[in-house]
C-alpha atoms as a PDB file:
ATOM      1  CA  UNK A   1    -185.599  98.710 -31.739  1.00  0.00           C
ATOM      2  CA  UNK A   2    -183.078  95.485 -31.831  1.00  0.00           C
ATOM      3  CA  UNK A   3    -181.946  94.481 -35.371  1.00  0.00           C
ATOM      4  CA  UNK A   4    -183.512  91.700 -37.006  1.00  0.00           C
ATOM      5  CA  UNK A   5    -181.860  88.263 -36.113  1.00  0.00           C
ATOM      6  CA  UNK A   6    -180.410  87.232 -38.914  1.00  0.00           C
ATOM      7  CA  UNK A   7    -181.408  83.895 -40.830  1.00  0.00           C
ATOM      8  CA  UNK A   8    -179.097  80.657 -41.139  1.00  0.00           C
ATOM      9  CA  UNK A   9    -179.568  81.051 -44.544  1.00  0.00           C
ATOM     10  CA  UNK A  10    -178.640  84.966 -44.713  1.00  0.00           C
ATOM     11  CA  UNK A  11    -175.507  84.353 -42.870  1.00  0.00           C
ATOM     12  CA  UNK A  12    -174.039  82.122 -44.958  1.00  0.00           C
ATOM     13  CA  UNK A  13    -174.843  84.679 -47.661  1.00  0.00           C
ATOM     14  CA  UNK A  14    -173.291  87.175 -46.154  1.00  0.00           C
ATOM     15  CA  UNK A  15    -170.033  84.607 -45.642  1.00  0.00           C
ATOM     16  CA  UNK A  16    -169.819  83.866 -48.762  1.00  0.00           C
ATOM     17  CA  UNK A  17    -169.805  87.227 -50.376  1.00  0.00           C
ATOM     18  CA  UNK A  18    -167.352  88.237 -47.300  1.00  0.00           C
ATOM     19  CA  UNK A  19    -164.725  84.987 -48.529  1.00  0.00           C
ATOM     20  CA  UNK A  20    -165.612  86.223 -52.298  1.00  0.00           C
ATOM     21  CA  UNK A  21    -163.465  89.716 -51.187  1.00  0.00           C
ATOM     22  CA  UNK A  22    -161.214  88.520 -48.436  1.00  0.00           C
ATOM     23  CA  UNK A  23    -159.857  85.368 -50.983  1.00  0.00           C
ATOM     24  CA  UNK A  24    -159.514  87.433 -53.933  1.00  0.00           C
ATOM     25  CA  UNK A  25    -156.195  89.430 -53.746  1.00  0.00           C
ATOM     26  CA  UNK A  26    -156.053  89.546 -57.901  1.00  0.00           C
ATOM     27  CA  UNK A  27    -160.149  91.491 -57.283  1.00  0.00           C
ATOM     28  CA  UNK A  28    -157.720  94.698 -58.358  1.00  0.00           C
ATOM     29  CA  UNK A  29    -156.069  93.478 -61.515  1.00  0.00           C
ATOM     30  CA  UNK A  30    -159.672  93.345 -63.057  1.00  0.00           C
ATOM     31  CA  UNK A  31    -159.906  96.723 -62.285  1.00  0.00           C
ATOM     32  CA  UNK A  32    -157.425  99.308 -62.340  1.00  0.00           C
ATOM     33  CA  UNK A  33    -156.088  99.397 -58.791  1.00  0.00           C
ATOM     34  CA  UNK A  34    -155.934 103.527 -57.657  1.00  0.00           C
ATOM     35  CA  UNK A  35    -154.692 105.313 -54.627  1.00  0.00           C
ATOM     36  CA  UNK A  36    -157.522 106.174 -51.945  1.00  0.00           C
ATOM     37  CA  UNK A  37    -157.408 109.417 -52.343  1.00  0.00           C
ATOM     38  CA  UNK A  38    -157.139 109.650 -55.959  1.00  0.00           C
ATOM     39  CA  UNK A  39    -160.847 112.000 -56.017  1.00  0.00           C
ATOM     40  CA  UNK A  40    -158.442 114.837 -53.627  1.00  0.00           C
ATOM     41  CA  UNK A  41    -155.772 114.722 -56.255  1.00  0.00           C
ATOM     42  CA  UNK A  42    -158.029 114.636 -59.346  1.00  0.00           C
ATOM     43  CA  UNK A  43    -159.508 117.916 -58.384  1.00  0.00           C
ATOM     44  CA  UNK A  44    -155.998 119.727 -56.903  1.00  0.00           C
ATOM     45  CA  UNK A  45    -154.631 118.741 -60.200  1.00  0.00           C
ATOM     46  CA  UNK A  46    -157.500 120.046 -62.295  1.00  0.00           C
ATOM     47  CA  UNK A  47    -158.658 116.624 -64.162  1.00  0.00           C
ATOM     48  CA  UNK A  48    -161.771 116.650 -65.509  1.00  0.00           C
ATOM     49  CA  UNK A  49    -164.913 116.007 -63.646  1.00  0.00           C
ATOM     50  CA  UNK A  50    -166.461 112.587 -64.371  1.00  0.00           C
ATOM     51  CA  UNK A  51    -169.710 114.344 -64.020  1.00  0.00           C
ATOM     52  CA  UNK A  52    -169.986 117.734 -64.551  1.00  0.00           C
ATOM     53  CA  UNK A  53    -174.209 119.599 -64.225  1.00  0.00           C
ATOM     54  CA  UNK A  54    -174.765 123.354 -64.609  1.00  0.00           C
ATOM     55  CA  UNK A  55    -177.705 125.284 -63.621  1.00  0.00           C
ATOM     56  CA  UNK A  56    -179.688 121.876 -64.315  1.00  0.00           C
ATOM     57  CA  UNK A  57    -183.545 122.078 -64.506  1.00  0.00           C
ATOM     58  CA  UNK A  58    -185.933 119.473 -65.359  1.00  0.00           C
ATOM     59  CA  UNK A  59    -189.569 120.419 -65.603  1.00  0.00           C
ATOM     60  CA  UNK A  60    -192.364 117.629 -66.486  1.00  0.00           C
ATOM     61  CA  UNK A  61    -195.409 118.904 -68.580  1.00  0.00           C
ATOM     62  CA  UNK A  62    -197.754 117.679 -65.575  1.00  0.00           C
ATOM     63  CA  UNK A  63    -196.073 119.470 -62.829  1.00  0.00           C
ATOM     64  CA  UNK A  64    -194.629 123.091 -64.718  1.00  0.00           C
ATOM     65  CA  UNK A  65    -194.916 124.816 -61.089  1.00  0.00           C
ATOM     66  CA  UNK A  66    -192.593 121.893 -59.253  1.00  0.00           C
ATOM     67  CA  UNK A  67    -189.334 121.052 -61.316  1.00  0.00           C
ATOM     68  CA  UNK A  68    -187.931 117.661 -60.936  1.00  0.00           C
ATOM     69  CA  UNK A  69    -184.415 119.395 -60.576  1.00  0.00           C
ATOM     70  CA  UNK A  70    -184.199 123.161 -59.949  1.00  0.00           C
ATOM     71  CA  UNK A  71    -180.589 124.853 -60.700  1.00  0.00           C
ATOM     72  CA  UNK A  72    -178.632 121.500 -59.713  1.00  0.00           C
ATOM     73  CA  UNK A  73    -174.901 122.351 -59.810  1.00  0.00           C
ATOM     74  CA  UNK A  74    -172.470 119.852 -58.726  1.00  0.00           C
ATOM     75  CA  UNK A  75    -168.940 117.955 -59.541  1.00  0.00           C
ATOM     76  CA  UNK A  76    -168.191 114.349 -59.561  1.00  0.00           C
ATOM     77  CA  UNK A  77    -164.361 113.538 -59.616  1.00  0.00           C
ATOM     78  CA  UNK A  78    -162.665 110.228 -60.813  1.00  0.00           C
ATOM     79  CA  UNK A  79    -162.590 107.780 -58.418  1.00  0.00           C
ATOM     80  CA  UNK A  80    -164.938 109.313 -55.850  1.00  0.00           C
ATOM     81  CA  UNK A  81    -167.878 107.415 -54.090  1.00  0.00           C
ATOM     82  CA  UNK A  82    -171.181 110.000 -53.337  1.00  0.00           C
ATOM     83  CA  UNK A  83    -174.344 109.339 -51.760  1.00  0.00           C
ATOM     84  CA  UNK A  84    -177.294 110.911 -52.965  1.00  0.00           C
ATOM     85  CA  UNK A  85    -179.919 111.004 -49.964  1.00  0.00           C
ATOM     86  CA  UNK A  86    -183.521 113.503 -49.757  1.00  0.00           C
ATOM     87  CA  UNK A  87    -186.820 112.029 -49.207  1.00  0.00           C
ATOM     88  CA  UNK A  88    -188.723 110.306 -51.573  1.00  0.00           C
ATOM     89  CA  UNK A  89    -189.783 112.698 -54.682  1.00  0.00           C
ATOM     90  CA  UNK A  90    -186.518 115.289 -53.865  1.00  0.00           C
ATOM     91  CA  UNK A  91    -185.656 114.525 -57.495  1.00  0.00           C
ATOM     92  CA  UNK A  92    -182.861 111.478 -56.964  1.00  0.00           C
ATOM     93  CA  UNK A  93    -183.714 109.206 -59.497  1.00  0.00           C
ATOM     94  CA  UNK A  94    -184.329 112.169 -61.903  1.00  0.00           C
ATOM     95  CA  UNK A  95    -180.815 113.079 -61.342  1.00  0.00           C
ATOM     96  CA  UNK A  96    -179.511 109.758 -62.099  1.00  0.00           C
ATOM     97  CA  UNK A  97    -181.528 109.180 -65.250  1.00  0.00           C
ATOM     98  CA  UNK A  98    -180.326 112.998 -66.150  1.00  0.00           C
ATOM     99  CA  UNK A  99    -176.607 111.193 -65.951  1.00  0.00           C
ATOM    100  CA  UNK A 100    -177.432 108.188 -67.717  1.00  0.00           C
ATOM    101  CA  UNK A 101    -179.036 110.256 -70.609  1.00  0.00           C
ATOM    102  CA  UNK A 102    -182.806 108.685 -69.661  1.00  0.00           C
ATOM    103  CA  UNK A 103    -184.129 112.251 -69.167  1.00  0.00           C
ATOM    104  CA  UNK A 104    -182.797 115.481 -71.389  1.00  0.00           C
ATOM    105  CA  UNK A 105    -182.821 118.515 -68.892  1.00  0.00           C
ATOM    106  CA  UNK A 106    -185.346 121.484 -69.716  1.00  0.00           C
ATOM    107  CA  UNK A 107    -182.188 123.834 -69.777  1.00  0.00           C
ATOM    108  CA  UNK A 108    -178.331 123.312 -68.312  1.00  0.00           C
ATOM    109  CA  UNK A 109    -175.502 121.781 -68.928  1.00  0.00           C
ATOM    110  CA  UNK A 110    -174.422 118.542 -68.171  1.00  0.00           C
ATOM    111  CA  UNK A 111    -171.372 116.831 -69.194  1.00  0.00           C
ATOM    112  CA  UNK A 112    -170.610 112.450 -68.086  1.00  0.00           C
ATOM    113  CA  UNK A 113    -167.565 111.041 -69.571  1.00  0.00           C
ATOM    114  CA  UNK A 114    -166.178 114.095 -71.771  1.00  0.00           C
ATOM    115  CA  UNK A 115    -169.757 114.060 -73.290  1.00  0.00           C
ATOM    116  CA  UNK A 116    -172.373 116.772 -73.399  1.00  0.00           C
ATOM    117  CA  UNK A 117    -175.472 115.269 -72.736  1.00  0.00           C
ATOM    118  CA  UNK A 118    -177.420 118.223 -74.312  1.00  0.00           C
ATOM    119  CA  UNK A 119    -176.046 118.183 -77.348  1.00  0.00           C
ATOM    120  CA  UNK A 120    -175.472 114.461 -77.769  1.00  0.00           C
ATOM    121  CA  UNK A 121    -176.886 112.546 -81.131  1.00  0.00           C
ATOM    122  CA  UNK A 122    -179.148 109.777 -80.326  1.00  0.00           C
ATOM    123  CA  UNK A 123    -177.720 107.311 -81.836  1.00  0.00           C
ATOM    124  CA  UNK A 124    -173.947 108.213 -80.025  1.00  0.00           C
ATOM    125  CA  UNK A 125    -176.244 107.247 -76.449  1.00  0.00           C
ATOM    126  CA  UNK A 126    -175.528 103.562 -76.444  1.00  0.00           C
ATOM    127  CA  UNK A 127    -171.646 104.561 -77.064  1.00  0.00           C
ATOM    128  CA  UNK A 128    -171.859 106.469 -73.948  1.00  0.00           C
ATOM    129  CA  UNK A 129    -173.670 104.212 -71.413  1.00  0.00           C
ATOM    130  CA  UNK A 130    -171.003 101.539 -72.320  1.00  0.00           C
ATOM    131  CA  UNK A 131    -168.907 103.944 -70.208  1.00  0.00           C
ATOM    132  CA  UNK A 132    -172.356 103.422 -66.931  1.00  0.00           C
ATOM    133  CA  UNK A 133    -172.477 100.090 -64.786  1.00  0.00           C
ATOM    134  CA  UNK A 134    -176.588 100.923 -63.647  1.00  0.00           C
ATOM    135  CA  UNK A 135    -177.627  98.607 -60.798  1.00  0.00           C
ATOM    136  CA  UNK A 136    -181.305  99.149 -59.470  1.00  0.00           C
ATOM    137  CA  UNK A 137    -183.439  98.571 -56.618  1.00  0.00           C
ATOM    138  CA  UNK A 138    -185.526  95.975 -58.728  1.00  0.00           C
ATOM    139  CA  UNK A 139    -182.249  94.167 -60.188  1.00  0.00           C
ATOM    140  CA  UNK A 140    -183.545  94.147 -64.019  1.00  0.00           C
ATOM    141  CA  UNK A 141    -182.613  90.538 -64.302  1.00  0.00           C
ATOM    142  CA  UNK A 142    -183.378  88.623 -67.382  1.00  0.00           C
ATOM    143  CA  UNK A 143    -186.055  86.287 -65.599  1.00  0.00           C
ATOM    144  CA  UNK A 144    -185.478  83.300 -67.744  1.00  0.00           C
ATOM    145  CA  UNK A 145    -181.795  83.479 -67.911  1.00  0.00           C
ATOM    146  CA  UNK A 146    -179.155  82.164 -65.666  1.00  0.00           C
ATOM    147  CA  UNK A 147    -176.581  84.270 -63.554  1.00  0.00           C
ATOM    148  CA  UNK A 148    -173.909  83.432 -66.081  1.00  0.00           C
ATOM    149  CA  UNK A 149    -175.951  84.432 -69.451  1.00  0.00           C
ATOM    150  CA  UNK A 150    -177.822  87.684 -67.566  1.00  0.00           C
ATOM    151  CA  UNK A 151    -174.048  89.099 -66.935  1.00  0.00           C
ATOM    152  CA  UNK A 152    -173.166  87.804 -70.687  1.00  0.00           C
ATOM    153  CA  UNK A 153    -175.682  89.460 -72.679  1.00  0.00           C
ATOM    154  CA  UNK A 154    -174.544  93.102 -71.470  1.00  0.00           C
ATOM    155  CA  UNK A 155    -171.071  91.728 -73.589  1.00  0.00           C
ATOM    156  CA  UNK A 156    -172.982  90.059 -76.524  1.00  0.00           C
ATOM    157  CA  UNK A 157    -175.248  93.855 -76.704  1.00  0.00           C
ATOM    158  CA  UNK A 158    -172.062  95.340 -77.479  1.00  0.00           C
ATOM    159  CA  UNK A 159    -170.604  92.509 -79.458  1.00  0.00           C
ATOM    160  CA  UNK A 160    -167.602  91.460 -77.758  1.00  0.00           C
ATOM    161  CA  UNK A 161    -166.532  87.961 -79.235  1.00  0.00           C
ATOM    162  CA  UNK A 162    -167.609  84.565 -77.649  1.00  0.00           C
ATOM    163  CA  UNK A 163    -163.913  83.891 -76.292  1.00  0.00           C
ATOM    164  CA  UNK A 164    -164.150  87.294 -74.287  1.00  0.00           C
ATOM    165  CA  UNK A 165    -167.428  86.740 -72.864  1.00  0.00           C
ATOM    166  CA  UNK A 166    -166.221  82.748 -71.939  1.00  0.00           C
ATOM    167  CA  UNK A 167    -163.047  84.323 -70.122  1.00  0.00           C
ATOM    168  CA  UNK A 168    -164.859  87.412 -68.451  1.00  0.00           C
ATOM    169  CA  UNK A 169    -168.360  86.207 -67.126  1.00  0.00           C
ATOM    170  CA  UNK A 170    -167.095  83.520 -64.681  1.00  0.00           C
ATOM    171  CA  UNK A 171    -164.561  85.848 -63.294  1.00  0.00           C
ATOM    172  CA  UNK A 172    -166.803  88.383 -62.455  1.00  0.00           C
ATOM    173  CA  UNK A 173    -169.034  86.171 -61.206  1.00  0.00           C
ATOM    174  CA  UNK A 174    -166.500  84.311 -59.188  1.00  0.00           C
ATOM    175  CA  UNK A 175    -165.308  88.037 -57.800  1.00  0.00           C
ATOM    176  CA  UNK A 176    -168.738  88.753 -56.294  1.00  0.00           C
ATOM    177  CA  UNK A 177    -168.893  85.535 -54.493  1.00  0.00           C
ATOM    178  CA  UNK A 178    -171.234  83.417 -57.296  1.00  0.00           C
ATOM    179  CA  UNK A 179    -168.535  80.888 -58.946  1.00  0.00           C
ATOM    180  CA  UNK A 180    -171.427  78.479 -57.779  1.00  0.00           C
ATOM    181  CA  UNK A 181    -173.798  79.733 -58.964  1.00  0.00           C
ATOM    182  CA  UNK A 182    -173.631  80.802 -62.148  1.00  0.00           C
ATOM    183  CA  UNK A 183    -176.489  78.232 -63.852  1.00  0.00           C
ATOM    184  CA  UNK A 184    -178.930  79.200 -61.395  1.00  0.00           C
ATOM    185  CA  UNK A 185    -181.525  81.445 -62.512  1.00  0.00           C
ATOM    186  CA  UNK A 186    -182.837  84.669 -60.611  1.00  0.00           C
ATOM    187  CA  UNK A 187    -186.235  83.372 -59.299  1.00  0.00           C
ATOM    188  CA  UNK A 188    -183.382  80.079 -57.916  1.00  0.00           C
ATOM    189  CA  UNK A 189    -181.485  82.875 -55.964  1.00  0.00           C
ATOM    190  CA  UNK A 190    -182.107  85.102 -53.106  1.00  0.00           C
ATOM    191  CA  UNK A 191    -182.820  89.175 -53.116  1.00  0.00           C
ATOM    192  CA  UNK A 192    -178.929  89.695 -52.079  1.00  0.00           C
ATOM    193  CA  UNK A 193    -177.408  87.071 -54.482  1.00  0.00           C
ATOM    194  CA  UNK A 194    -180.063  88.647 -57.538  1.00  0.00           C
ATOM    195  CA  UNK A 195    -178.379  91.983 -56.880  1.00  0.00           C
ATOM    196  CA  UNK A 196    -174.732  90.596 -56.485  1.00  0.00           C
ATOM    197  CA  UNK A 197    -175.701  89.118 -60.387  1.00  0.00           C
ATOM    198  CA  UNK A 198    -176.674  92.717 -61.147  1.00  0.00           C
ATOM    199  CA  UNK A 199    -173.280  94.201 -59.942  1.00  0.00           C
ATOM    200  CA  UNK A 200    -171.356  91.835 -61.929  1.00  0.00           C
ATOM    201  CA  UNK A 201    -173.338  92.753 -65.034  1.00  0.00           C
ATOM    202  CA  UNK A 202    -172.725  96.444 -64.345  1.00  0.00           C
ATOM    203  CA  UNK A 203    -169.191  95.738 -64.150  1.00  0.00           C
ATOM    204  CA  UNK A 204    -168.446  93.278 -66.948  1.00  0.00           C
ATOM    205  CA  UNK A 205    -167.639  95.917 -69.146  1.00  0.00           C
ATOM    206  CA  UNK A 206    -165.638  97.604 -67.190  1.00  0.00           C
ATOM    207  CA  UNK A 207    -167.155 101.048 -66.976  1.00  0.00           C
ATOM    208  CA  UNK A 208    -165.188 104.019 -65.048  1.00  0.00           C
ATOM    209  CA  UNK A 209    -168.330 104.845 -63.605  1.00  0.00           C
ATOM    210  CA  UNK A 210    -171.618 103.015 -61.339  1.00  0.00           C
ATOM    211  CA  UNK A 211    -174.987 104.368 -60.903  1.00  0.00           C
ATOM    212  CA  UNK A 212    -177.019 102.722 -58.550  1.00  0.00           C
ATOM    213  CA  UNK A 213    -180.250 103.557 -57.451  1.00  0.00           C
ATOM    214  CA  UNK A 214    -181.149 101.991 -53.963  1.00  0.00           C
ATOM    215  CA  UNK A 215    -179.481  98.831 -54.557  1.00  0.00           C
ATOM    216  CA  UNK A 216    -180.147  97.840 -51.121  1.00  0.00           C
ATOM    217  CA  UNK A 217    -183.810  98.909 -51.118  1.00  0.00           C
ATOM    218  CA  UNK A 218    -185.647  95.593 -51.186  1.00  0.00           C
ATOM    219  CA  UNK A 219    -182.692  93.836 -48.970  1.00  0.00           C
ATOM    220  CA  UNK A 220    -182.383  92.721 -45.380  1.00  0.00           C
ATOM    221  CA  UNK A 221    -179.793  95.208 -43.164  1.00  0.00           C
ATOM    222  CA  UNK A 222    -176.779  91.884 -43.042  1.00  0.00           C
ATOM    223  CA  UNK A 223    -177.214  91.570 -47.035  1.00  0.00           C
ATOM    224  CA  UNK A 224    -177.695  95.041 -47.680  1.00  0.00           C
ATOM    225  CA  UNK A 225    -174.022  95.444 -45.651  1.00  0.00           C
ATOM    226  CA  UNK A 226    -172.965  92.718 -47.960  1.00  0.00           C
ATOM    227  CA  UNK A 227    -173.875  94.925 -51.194  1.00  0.00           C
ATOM    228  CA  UNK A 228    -172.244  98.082 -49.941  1.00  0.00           C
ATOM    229  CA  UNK A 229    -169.006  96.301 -49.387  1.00  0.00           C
ATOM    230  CA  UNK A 230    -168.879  94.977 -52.880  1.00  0.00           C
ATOM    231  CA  UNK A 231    -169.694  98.381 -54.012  1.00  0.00           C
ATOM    232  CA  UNK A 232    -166.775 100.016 -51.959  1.00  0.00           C
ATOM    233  CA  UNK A 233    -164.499  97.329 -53.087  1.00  0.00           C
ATOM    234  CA  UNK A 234    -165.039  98.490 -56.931  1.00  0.00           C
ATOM    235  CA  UNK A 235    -164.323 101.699 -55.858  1.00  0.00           C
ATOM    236  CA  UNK A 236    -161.532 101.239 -54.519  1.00  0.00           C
ATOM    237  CA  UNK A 237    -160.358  99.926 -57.734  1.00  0.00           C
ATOM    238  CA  UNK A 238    -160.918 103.498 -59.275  1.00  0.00           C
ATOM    239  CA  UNK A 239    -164.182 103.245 -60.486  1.00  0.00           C
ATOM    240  CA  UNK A 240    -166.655 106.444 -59.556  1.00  0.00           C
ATOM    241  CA  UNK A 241    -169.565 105.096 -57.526  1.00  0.00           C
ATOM    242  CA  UNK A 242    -172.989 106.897 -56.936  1.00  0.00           C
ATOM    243  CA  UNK A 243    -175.420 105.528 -55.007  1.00  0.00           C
ATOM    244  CA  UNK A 244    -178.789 106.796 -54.315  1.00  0.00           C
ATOM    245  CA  UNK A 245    -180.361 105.259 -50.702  1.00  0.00           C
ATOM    246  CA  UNK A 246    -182.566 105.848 -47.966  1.00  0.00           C
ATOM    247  CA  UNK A 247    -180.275 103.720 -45.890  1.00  0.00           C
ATOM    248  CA  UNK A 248    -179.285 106.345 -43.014  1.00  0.00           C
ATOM    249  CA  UNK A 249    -177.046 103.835 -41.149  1.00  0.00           C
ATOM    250  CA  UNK A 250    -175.436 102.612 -44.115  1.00  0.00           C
ATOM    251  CA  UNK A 251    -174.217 106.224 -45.084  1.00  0.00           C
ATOM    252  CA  UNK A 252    -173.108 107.420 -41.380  1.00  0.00           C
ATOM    253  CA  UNK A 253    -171.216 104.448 -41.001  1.00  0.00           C
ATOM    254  CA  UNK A 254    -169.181 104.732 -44.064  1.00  0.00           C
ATOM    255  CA  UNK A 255    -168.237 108.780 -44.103  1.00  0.00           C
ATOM    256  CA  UNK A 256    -168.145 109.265 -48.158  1.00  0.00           C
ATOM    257  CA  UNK A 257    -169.307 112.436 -49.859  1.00  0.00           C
ATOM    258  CA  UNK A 258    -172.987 113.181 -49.097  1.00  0.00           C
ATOM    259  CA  UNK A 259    -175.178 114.867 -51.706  1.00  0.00           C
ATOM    260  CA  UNK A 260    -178.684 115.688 -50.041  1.00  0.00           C
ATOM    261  CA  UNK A 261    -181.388 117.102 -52.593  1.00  0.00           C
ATOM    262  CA  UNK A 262    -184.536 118.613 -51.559  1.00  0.00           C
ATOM    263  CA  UNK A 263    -187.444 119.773 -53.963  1.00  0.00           C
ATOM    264  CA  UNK A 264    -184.930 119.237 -56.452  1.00  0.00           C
ATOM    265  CA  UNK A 265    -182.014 121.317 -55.148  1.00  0.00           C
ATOM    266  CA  UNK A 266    -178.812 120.357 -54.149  1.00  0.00           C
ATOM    267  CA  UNK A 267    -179.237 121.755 -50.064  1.00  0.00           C
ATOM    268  CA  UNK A 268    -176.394 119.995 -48.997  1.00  0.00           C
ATOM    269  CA  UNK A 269    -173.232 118.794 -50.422  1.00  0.00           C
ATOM    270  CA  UNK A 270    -170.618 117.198 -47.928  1.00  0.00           C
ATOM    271  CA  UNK A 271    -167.234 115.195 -47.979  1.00  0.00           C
ATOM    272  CA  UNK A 272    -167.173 112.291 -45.251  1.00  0.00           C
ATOM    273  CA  UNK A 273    -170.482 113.599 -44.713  1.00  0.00           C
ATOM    274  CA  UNK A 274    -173.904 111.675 -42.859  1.00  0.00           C
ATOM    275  CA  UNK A 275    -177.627 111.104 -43.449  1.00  0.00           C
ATOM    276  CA  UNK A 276    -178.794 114.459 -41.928  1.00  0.00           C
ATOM    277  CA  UNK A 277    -182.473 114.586 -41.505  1.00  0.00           C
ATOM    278  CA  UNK A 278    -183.902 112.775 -44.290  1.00  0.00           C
ATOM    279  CA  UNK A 279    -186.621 109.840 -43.838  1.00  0.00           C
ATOM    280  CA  UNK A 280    -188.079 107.437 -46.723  1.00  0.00           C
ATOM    281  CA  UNK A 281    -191.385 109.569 -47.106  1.00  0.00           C
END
């Protein structure tokens, strides 16, 4: 089937966001700039995973005969950027919330940012997600707050001063393509530039590492484009992406490591990898 035509308004979305990362040469001084192939030499010269899971298994009281994960093993380097793909209920979002300490495993090991998420003190999980960007399908947003003070309040929750906040919200904002804006709230912006204000929330804080799960999911195919780029653009600045999708031409066209899961398993697990054979059902 032909692709959608693309709106007047859509386009000059997907223009802006396009002149937000083609006119900002200094995007890599807010991150630290890396070499591309940084993930390669991270595991040659034995660093430490990023993400580290061991004989992972999550079983939910209402379903003991079908775990959620089932003996998930895996490795997630510095600086890599890994698609998680499976059909709907192959235990992707369970894996995610198993990295951003949501959901405790039923038995396993799992280690995120030199932390061991079993053995972890509740009150040390705050500390650790500082270390997460988390961007969703849904964006989250703060409904009756603008761009500007939904990207400000992930600072103020971890009580960076008001002088920090005033010199780091408007250049994030500005590096996603939003300088404009920035007093608008969500329900004023569209589905693409909603998520583009959750990215630069996620990345305010500068975390080494970005979960997102479907971040393209309620998003046209031109804007959903947009939204990858941004993403690969972080990463090239050295921070680990993972992003869960459904979005088979988005993952062939970009060859990155490929994690498929599949009645929570890990069946397949693939650098420069594609989509394989796995619908949204």
């Amino acid at each position: 089937a032909p692709a959608p035509a693309v709106t007047p308004d859509q386009a000059a979305e997907v223009a802006s966001l396009d002149a937000a990362l083609a006119n900002n040469p200094d995007f890599t001084t807010v991150f630290a700039p890396v070499d591309d192939s940084r993930a390669r030499q991270a595991r040659e010269a034995g660093v430490e995973p990023v993400i580290l899971m061991e004989h992972v298994t999550k079983i939910y009281p209402a379903q003991p005969n079908k775990p959620a994960l089932d003996d998930v093993n895996l490795e997630i380097y510095p600086g890599e950027f890994v698609f998680l793909v499976g059909h709907s209920g192959s235990g992707k979002t369970t894996l995610l919330n198993t990295m951003l300490r949501n959901v405790k495993p039923t038995s396993g090991r799992v280690m995120v940012a030199g932390q061991d998420l079993m053995k972890i003190k509740n009150r040390k999980i705050p500390f650790l997600r500082r270390q997460i960007g988390a961007v969703f399908q849904d964006y989250k947003l703060l409904p009756n707050r603008t761009a500007y003070e939904n990207v400000a309040f992930a600072l103020q929750c971890i009580g960076k001063p008001k002088a920090v906040i005033k010199a780091q919200v408007p250049e994030v904002l500005r590096l996603v393509g939003l300088a404009e804006q920035m007093d608008s709230l969500p329900d004023q912006l569209s589905g693409g530039e909603q998520q583009r204000v959750s990215v630069a929330r996620a990345m305010v804080n500068r975390p080494p590492l970005l979960i997102c799960d479907e971040p393209t999911g309620n998003l046209d195919p031109a804007i959903s484009l947009g939204i990858m780029k941004l993403l690969e653009r972080i990463n090239r600045t050295g921070t680990t992406v993972i992003v869960a999708t459904h979005d088979r031409e988005m993952v062939d066209s970009m060859h990155r490591r490929v994690i498929a899961l599949e009645g929570g398993r890990v069946i397949r697990d693939q650098e420069k990898g594609g989509y394989g054979n796995y619908g949204a059902f």
